[in-house]
Structure formats: structure tokens, C-alpha cells
N, C-alpha and C. Protein backbone atom coordinates (compact mmCIF):
# COMPACT_ATOMS: atom_id res chain seq x y z
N UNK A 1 -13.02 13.29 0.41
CA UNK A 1 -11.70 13.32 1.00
C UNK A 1 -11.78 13.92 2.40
N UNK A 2 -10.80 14.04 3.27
CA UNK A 2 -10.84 13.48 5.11
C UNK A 2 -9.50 15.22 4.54
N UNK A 3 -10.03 16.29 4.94
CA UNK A 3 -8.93 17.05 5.33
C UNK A 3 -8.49 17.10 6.42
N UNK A 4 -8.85 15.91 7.77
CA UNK A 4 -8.47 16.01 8.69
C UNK A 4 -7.38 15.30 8.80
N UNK A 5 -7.19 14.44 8.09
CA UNK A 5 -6.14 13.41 8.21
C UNK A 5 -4.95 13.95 7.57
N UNK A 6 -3.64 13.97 8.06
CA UNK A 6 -2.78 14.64 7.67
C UNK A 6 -2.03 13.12 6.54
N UNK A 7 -1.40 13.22 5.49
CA UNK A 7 -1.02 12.23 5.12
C UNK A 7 0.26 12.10 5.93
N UNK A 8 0.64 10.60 6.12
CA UNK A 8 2.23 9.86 6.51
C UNK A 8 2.30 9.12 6.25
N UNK A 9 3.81 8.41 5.71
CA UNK A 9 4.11 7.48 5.44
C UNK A 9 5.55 6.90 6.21
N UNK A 10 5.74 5.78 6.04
CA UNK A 10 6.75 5.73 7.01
C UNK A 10 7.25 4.09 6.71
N UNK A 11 8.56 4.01 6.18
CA UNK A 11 8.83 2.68 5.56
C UNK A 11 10.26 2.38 6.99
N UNK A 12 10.00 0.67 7.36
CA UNK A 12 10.98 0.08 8.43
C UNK A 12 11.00 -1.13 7.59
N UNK A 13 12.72 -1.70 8.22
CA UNK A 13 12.69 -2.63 7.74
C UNK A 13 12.72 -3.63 9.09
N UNK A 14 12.32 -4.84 9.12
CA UNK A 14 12.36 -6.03 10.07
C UNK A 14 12.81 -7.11 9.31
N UNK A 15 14.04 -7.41 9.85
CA UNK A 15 14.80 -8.97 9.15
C UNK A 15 14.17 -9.25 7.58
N UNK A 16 13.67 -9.53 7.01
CA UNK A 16 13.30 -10.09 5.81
C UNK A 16 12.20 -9.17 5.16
N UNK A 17 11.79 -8.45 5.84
CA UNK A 17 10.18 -7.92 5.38
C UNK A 17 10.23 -6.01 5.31
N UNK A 18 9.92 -5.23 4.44
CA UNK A 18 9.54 -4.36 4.90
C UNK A 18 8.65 -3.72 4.79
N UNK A 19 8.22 -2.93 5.99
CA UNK A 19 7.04 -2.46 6.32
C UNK A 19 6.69 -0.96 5.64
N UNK A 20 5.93 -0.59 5.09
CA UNK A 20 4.97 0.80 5.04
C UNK A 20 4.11 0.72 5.45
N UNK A 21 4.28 2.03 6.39
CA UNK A 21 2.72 2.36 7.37
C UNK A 21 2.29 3.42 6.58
N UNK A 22 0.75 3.52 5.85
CA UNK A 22 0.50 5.11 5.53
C UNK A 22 -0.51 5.39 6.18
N UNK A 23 -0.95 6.68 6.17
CA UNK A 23 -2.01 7.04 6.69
C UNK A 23 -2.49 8.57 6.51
N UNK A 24 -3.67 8.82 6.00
CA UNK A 24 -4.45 9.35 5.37
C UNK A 24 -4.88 9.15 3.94
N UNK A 25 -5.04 10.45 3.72
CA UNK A 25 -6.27 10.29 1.95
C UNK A 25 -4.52 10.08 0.87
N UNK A 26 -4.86 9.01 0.40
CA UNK A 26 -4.03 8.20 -1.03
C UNK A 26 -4.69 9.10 -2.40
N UNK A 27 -4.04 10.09 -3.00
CA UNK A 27 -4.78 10.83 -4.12
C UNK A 27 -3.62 11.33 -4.97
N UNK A 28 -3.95 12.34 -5.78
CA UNK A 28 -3.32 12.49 -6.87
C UNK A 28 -1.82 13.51 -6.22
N UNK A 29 -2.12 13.88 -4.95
CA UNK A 29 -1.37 15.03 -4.25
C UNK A 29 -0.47 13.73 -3.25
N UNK A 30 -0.39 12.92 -3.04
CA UNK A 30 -0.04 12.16 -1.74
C UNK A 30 0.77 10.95 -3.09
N UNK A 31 0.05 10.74 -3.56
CA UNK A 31 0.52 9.33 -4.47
C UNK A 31 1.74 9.19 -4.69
N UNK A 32 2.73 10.12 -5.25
CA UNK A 32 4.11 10.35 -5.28
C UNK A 32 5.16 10.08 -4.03
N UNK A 33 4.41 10.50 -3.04
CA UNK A 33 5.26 10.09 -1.84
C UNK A 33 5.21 8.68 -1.10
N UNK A 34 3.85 7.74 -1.48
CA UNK A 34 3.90 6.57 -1.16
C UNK A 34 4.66 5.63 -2.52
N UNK A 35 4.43 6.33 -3.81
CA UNK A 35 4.84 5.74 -4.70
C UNK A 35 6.48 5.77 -4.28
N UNK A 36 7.38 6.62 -3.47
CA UNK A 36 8.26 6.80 -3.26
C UNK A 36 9.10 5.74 -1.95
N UNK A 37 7.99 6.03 -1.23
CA UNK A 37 8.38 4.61 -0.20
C UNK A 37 8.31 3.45 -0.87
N UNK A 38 7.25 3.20 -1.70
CA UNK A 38 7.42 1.74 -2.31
C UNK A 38 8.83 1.40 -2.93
N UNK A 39 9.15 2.32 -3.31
CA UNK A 39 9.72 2.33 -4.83
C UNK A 39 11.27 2.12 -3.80
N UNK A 40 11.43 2.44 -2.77
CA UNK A 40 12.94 2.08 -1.98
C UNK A 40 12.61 0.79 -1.41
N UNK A 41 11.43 0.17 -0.94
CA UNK A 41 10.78 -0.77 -0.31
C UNK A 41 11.50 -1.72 -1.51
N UNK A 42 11.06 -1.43 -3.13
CA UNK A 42 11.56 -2.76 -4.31
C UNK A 42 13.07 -2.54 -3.80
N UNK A 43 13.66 -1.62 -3.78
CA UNK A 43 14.98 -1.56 -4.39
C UNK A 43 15.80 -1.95 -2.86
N UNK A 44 14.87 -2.69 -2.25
CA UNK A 44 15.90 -3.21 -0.84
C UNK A 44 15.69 -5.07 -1.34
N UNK A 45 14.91 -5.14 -2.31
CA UNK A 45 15.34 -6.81 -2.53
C UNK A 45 14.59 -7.66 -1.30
N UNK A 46 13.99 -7.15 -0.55
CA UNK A 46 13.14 -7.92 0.36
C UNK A 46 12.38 -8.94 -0.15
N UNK A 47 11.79 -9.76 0.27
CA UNK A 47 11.15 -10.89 -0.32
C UNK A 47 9.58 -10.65 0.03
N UNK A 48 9.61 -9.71 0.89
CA UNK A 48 7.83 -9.26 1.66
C UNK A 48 7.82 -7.85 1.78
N UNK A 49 7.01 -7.68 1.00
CA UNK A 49 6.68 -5.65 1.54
C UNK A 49 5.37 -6.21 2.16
N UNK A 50 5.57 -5.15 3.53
CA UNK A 50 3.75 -5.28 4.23
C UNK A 50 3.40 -4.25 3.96
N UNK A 51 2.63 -3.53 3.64
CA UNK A 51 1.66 -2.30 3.52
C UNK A 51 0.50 -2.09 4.06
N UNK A 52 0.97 -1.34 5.41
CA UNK A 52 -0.12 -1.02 6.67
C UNK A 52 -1.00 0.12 5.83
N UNK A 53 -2.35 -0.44 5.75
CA UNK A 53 -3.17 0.54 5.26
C UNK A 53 -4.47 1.00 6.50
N UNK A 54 -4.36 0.81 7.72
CA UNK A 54 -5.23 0.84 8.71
C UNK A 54 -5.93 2.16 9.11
N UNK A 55 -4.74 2.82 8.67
CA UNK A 55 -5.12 4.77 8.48
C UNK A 55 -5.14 4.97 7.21
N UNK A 56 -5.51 4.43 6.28
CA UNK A 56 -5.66 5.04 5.18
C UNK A 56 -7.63 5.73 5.31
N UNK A 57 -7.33 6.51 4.63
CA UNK A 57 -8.77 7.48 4.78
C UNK A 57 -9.66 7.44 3.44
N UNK A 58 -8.81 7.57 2.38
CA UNK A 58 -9.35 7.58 0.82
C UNK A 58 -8.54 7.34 0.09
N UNK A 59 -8.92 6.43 -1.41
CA UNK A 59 -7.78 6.08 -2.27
C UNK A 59 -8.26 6.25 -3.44
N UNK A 60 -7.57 6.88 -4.42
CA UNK A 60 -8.57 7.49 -5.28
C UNK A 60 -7.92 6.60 -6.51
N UNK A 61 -7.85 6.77 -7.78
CA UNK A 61 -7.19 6.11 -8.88
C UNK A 61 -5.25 6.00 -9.27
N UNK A 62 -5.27 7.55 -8.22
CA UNK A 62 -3.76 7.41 -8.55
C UNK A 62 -3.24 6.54 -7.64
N UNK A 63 -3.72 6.42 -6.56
CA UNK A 63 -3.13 5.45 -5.66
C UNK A 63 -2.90 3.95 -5.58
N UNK A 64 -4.38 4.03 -6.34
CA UNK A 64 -4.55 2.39 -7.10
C UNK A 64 -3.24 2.17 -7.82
N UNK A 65 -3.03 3.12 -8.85
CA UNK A 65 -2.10 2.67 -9.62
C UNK A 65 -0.82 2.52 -9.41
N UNK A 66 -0.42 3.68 -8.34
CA UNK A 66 0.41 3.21 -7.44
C UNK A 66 0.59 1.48 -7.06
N UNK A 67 -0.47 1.09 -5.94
CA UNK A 67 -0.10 -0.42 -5.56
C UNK A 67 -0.05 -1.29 -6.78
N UNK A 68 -0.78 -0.88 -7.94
CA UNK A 68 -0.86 -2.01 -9.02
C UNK A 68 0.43 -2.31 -9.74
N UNK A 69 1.31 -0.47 -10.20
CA UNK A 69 2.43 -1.06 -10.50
C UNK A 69 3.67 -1.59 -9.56
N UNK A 70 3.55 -1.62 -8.06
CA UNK A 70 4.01 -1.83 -7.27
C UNK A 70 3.88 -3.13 -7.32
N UNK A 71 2.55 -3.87 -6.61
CA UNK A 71 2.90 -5.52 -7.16
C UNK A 71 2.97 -6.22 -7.74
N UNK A 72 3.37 -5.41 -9.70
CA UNK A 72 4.05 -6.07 -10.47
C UNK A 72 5.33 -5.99 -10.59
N UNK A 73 5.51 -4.69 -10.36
CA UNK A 73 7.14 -4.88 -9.75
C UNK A 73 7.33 -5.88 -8.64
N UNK A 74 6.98 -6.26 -8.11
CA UNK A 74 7.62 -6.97 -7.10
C UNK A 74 7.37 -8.57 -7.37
N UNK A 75 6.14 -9.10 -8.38
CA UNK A 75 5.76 -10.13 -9.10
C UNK A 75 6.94 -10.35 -9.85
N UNK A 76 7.29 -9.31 -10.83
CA UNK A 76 8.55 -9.72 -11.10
C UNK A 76 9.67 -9.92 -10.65
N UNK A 77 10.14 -9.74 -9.21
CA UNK A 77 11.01 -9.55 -8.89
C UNK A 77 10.92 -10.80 -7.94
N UNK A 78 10.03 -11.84 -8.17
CA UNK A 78 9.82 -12.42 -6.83
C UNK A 78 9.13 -12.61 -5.43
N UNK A 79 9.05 -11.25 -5.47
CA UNK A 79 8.45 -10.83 -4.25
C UNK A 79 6.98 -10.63 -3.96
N UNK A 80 6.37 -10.43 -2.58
CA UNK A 80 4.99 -10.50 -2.67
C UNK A 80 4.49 -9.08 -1.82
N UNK A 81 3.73 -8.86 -1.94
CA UNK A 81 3.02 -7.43 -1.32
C UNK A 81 1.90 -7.56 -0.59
N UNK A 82 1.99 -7.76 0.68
CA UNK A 82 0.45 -7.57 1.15
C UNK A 82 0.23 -6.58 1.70
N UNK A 83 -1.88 -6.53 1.76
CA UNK A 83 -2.14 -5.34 2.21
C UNK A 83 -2.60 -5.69 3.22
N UNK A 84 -2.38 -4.61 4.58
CA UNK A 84 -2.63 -4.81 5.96
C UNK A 84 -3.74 -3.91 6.35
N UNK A 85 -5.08 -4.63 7.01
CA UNK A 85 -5.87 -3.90 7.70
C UNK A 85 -6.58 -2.82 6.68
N UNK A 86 -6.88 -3.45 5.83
CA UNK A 86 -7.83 -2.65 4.76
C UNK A 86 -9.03 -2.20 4.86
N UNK A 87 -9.78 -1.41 5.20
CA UNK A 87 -10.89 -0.61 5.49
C UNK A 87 -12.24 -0.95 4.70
N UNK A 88 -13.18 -0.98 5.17
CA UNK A 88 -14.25 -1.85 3.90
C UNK A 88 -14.01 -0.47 2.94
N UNK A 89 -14.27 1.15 3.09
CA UNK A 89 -13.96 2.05 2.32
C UNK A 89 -13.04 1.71 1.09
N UNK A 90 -11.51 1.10 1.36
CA UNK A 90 -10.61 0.67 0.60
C UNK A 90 -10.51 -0.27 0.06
N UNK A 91 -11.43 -1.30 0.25
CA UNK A 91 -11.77 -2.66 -0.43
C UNK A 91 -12.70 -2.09 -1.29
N UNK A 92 -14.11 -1.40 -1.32
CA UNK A 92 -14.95 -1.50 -1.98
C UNK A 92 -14.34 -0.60 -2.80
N UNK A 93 -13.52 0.39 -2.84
CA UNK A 93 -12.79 1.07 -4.17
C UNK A 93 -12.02 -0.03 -4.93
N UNK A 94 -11.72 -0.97 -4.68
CA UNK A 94 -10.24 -2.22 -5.26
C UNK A 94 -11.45 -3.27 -5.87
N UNK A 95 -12.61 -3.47 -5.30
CA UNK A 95 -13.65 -4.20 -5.82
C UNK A 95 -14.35 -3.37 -7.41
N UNK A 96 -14.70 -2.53 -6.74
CA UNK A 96 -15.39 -1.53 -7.88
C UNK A 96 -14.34 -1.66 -9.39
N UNK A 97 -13.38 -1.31 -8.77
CA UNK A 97 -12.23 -1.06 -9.84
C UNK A 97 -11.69 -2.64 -10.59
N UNK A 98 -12.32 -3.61 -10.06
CA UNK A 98 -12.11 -4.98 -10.78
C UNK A 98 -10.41 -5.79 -10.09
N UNK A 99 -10.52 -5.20 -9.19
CA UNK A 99 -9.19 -5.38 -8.67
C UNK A 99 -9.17 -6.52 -6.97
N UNK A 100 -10.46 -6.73 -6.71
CA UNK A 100 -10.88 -7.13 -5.31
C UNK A 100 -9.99 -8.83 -5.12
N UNK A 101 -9.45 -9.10 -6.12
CA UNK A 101 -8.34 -10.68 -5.73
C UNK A 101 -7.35 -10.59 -6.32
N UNK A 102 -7.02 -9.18 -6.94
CA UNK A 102 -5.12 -8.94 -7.25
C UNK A 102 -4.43 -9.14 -6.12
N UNK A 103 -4.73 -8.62 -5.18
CA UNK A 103 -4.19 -7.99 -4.08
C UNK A 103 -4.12 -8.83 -3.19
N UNK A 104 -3.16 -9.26 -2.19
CA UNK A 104 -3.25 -10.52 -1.17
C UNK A 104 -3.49 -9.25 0.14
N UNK A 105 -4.45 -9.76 0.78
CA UNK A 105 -4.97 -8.84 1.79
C UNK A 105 -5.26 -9.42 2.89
N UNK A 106 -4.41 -9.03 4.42
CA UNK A 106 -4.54 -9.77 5.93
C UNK A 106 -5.12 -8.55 6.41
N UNK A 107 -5.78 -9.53 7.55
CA UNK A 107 -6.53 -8.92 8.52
C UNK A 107 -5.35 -8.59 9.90
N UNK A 108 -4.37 -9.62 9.69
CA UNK A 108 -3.37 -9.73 10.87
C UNK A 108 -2.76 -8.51 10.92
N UNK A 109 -2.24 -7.85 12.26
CA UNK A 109 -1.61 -6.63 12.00
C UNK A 109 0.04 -6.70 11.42
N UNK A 110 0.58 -5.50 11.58
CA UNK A 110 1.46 -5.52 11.02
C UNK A 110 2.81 -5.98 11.83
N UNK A 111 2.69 -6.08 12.95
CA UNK A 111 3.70 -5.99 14.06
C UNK A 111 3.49 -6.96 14.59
């Protein structure tokens, strides 16, 4: 884990889509507060959550589980979740974990 990186999160909305930017270490201490942006991100009915992960630093299991029940909530709901600017660090945790083509994942930025 990166104690340099302070965690943030930060949810906008743009016409149809909304955005979470996070940035730093995703863990058992941080998870609650992105789980928290998500969780207003479902309950705006958007049809696209983007999830800027470009500063993310480390993602440990709680965080996983975070996005996992996140884009089934939103599977059910219609909606789709991508992940933005994913770090090989944060891929090879989502690979390891059997998870490396749940996830719809762009290289394009977020803006």
C-alpha cells in the first residue's frame, strides 16, 4: 500500500453519464466511501457510470467487491459501468482474481 497517496473520490454528473474519479489505495479503510459514491452514482438512474481509476494506487479484495456488486447493480438496472484508465497494477489484481472480462475497461479518458 502507497501511504503517500491520500485517498479521493469525487462523483459529477455530465448529461447522461456519471463520472467517479478515485484516487489512491482502494482497501478495507477507503472501500466504504467509494462504495458510497457508487451507490448515489445507481440511485441517479444514469444509463453510464464511468469510473476514473487512473490514480488508483492499490485495490485490495474489498474494493473488488465493491465494483463487483456495483456492476450487478447496475446489470440489473440496465445500466453499464466502465472502467477508465486502469493501471496494469489494477488489471493484474481483476485477472488474478478471475475477474479480467467482467469488467468493460477503456483506455479513452474520462473527459
Amino acid at each position: 500500500m502507497s501511504a503517500d497517496a491520500p485517498f479521493e473520490v469525487d462523483v459529477t454528473e455530465d448529461h447522461a453519464v456519471m463520472l467517479v474519479r478515485v484516487a489512491g489505495d482502494v482497501d478495507l479503510a477507503t472501500s466504504p466511501q467509494l462504495r458510497d459514491a457508487l451507490d448515489r452514482a445507481i440511485a441517479s438512474a444514469t444509463p453510464l457510470v464511468r469510473l476514473d481509476m487512473t490514480a488508483v494506487t492499490f485495490l485490495d479484495s474489498s474494493g473488488i467487491s465493491v465494483l463487483v456488486d456495483t456492476q450487478q447493480r447496475l446489470q440489473e438496472a440496465s445500466a453499464r459501468l466502465v472502467l477508465h484508465g486502469v493501471g496494469d497494477h489494477v488489471k493484474r489484481v481483476l485477472e488474478i482474481s478471475g475477474l479480467g472480462s467482467f469488467f468493460e475497461l477503456s483506455d479513452q479518458p474520462t473527459t
